[in-house]
C-alpha atoms as a PDB file:
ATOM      1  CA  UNK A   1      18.696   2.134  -0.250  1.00  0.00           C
ATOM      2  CA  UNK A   2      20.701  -0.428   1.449  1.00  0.00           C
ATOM      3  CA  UNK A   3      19.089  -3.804   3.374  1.00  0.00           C
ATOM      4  CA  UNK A   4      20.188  -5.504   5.890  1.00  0.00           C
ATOM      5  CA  UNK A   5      20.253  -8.970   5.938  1.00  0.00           C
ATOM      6  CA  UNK A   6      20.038 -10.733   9.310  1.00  0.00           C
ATOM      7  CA  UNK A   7      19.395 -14.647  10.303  1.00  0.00           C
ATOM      8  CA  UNK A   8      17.816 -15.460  13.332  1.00  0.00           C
ATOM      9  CA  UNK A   9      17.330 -18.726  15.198  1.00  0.00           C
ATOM     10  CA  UNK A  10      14.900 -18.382  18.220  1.00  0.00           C
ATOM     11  CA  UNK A  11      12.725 -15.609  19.089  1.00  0.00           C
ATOM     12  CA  UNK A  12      15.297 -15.060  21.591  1.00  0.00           C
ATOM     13  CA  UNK A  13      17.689 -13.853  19.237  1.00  0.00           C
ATOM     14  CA  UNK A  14      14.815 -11.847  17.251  1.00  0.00           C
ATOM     15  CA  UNK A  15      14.423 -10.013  20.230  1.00  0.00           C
ATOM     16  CA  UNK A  16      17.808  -9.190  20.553  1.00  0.00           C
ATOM     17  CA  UNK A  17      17.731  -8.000  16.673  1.00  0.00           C
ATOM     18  CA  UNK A  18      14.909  -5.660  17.443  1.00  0.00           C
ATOM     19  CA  UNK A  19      16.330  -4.420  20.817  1.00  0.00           C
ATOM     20  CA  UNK A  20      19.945  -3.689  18.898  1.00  0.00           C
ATOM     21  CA  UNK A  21      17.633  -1.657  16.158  1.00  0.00           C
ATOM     22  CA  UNK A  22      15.669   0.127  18.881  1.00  0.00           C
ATOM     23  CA  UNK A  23      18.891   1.735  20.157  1.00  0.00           C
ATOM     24  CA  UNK A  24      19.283   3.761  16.429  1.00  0.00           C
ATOM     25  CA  UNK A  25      14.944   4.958  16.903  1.00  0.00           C
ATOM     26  CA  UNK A  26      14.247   8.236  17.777  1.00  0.00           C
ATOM     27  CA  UNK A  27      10.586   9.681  18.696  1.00  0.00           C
ATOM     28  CA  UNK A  28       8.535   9.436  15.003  1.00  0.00           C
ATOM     29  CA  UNK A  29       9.978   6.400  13.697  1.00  0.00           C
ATOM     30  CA  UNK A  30       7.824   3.989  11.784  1.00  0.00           C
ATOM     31  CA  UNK A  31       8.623   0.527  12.050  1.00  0.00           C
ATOM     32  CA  UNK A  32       6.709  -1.386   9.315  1.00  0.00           C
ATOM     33  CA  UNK A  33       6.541  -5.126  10.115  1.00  0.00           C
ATOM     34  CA  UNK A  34       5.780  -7.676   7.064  1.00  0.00           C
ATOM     35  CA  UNK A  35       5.490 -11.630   6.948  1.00  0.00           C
ATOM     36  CA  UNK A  36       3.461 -14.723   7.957  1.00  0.00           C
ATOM     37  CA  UNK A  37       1.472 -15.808  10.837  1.00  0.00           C
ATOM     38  CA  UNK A  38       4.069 -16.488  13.418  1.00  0.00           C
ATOM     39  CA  UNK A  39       7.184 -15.123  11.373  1.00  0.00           C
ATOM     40  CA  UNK A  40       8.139 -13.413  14.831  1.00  0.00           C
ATOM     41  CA  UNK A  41       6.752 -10.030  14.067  1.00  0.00           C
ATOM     42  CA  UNK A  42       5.117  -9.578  17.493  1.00  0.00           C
ATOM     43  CA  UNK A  43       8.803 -11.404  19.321  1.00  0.00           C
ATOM     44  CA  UNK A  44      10.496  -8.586  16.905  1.00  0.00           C
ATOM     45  CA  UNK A  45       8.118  -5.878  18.665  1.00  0.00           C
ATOM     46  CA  UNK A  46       8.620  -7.501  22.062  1.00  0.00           C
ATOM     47  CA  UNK A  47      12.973  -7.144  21.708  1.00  0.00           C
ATOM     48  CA  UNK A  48      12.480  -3.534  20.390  1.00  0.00           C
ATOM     49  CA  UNK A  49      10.151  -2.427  23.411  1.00  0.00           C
ATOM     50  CA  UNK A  50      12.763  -3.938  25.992  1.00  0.00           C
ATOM     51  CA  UNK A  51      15.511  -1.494  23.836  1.00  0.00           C
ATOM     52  CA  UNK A  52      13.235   1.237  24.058  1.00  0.00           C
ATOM     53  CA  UNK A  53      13.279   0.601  28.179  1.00  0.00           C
ATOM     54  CA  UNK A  54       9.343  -0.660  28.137  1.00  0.00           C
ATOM     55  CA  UNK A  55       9.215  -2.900  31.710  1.00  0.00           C
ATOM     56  CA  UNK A  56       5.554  -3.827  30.805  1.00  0.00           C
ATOM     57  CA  UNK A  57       4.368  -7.298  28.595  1.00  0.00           C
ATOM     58  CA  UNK A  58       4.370  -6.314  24.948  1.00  0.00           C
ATOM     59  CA  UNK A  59       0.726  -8.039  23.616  1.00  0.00           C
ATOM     60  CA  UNK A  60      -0.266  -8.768  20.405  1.00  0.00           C
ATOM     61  CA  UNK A  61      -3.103  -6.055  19.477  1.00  0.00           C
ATOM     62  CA  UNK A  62      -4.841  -8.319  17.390  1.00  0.00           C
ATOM     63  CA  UNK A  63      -8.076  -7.251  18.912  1.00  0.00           C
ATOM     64  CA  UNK A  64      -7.607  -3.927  20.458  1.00  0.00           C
ATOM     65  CA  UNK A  65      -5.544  -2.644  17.221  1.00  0.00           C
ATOM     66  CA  UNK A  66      -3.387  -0.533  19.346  1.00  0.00           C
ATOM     67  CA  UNK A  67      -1.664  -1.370  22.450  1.00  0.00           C
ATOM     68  CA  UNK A  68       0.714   2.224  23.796  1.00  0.00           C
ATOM     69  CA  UNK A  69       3.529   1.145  26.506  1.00  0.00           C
ATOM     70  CA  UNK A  70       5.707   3.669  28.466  1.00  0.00           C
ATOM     71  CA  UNK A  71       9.709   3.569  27.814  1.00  0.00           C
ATOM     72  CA  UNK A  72      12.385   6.204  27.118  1.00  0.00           C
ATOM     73  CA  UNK A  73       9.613   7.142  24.441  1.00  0.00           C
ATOM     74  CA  UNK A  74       5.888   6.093  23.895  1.00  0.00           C
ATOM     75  CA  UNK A  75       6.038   2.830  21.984  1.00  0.00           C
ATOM     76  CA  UNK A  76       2.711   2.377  19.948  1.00  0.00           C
ATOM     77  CA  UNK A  77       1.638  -1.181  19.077  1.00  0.00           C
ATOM     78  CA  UNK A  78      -0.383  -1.571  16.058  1.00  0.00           C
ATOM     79  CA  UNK A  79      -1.765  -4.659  14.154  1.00  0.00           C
ATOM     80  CA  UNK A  80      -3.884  -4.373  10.842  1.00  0.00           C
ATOM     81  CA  UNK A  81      -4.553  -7.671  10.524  1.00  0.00           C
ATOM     82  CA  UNK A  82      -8.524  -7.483  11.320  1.00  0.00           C
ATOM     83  CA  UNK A  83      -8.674  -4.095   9.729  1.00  0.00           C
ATOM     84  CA  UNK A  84     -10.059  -4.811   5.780  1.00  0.00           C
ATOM     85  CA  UNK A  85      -8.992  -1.327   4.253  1.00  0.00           C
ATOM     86  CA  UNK A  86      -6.502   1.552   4.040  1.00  0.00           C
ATOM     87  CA  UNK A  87      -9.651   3.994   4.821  1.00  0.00           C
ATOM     88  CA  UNK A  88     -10.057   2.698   7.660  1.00  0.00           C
ATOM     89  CA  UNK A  89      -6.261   2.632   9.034  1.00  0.00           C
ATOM     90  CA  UNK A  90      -6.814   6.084   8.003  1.00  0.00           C
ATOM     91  CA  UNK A  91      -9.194   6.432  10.670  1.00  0.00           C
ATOM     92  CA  UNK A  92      -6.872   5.148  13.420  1.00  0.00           C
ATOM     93  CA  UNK A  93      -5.277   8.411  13.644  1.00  0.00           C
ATOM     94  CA  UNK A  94      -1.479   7.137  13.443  1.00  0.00           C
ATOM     95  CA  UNK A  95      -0.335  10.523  12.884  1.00  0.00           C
ATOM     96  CA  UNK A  96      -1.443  12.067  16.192  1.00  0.00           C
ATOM     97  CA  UNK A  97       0.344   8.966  17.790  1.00  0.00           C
ATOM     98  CA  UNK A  98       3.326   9.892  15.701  1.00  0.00           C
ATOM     99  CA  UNK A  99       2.368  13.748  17.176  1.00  0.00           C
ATOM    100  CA  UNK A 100       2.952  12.714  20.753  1.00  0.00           C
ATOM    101  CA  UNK A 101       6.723  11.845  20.250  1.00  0.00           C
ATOM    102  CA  UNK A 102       6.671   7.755  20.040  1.00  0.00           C
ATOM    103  CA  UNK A 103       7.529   5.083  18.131  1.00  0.00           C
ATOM    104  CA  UNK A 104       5.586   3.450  15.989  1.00  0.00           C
ATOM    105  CA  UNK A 105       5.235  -0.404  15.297  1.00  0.00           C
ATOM    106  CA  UNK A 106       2.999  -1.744  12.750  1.00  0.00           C
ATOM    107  CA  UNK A 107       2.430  -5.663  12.495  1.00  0.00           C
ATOM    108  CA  UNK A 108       0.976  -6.572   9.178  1.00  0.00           C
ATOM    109  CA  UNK A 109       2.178  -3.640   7.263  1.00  0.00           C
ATOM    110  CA  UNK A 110       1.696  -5.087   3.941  1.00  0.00           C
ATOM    111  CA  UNK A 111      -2.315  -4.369   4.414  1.00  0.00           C
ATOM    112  CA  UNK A 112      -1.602  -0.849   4.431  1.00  0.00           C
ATOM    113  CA  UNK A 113       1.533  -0.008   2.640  1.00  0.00           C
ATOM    114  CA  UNK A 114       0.174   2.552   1.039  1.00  0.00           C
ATOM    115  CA  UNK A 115      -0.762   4.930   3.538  1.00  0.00           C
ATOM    116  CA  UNK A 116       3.012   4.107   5.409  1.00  0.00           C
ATOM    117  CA  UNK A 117       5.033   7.145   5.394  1.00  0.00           C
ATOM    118  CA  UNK A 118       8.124   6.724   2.705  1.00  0.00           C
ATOM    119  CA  UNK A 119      10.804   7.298   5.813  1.00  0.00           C
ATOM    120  CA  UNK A 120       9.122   4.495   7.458  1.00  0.00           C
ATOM    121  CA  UNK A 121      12.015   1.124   8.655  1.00  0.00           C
ATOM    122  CA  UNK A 122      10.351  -1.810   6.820  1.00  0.00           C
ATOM    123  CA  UNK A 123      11.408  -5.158   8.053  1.00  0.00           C
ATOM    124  CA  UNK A 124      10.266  -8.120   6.584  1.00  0.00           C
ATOM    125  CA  UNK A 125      10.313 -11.848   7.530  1.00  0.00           C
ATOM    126  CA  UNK A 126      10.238 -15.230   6.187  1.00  0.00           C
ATOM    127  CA  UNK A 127      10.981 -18.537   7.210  1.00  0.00           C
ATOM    128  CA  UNK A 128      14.503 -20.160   6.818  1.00  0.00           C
ATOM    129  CA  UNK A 129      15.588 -23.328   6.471  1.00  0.00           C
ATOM    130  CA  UNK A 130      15.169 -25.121  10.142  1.00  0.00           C
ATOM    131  CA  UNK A 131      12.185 -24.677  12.449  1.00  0.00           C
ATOM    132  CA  UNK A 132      12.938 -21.303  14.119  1.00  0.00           C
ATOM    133  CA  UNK A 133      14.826 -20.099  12.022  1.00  0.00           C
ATOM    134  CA  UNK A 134      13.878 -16.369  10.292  1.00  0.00           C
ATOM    135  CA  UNK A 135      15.386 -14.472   7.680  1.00  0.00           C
ATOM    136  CA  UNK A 136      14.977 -10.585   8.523  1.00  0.00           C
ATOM    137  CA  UNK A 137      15.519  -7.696   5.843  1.00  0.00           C
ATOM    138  CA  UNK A 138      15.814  -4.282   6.871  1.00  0.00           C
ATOM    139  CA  UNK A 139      15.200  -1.960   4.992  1.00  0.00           C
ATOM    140  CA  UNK A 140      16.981   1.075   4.963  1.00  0.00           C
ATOM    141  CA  UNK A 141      20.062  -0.588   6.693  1.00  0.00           C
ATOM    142  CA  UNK A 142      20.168   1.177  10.109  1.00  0.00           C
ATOM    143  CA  UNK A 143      23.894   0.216  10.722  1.00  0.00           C
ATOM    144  CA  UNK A 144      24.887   1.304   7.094  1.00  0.00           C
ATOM    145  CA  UNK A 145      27.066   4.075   8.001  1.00  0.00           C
ATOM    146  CA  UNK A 146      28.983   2.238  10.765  1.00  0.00           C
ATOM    147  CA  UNK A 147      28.255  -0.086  13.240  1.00  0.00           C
END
């Protein structure tokens, strides 16, 4: 499986990462998000929504888990970071969401990676060298065959 390698230097251009990868998402796609406390993962959600032609304010779920925004699909927001096991992910019931034709983002993926579906886009982040700057792997390489 190929990764792509991307460097970012503002949430600005994160955004515009996210909302280049949207374009290549269909209705079902997982988008597993991994990294630190302000690595951009929410910004990365935020430039993927605006690809996926969501008007509203993409929100950190942080405390309602799940946020669900209209766009050319549903776009489902979800954040395990206050959730302590994989049995109880299991009881979010991301599958029906998957069921009703979205897309599916998942901040803090590395709490549940074992009940992510294999097929699922896993995009991890860590910090570069300057302030803003982010390096972002993507993994399978979306753009692989052709850009």
């Amino acid at each position: 499986m190929k990764t792509r390698i991307v460097r970012s230097g503002s949430p600005a251009e994160t955004r515009a990462i996210a909302r280049r990868l949207a374009q290549r998402l269909d209705a079902g796609a997982v988008v597993a998000l991994f990294g630190p406390l302000g690595a951009g993962k929410t910004e990365f959600v935020r430039g993927a929504a605006l690809g996926l032609g969501v008007s509203d304010v993409v929100r950190s779920p942080g405390y309602t888990l799940i946020n669900e925004y209209r766009g050319r699909v549903p776009v489902f927001h979800v954040d395990f970071y206050r959730i302590r096991s994989e049995s109880q992910m299991a009881t979010l019931g991301l599958e029906e969401y998957l069921e009703r034709g979205g897309v599916l983002f998942i901040e803090w993926a590395e709490r549940g990676e074992g009940i992510l579906p294999e097929s699922a886009i896993r995009v991890r982040f860590s910090p570069g060298e300057r302030e803003n700057e982010r390096i972002i792997e993507i993994a399978p390489d979306p753009w692989a065959e052709g850009e």
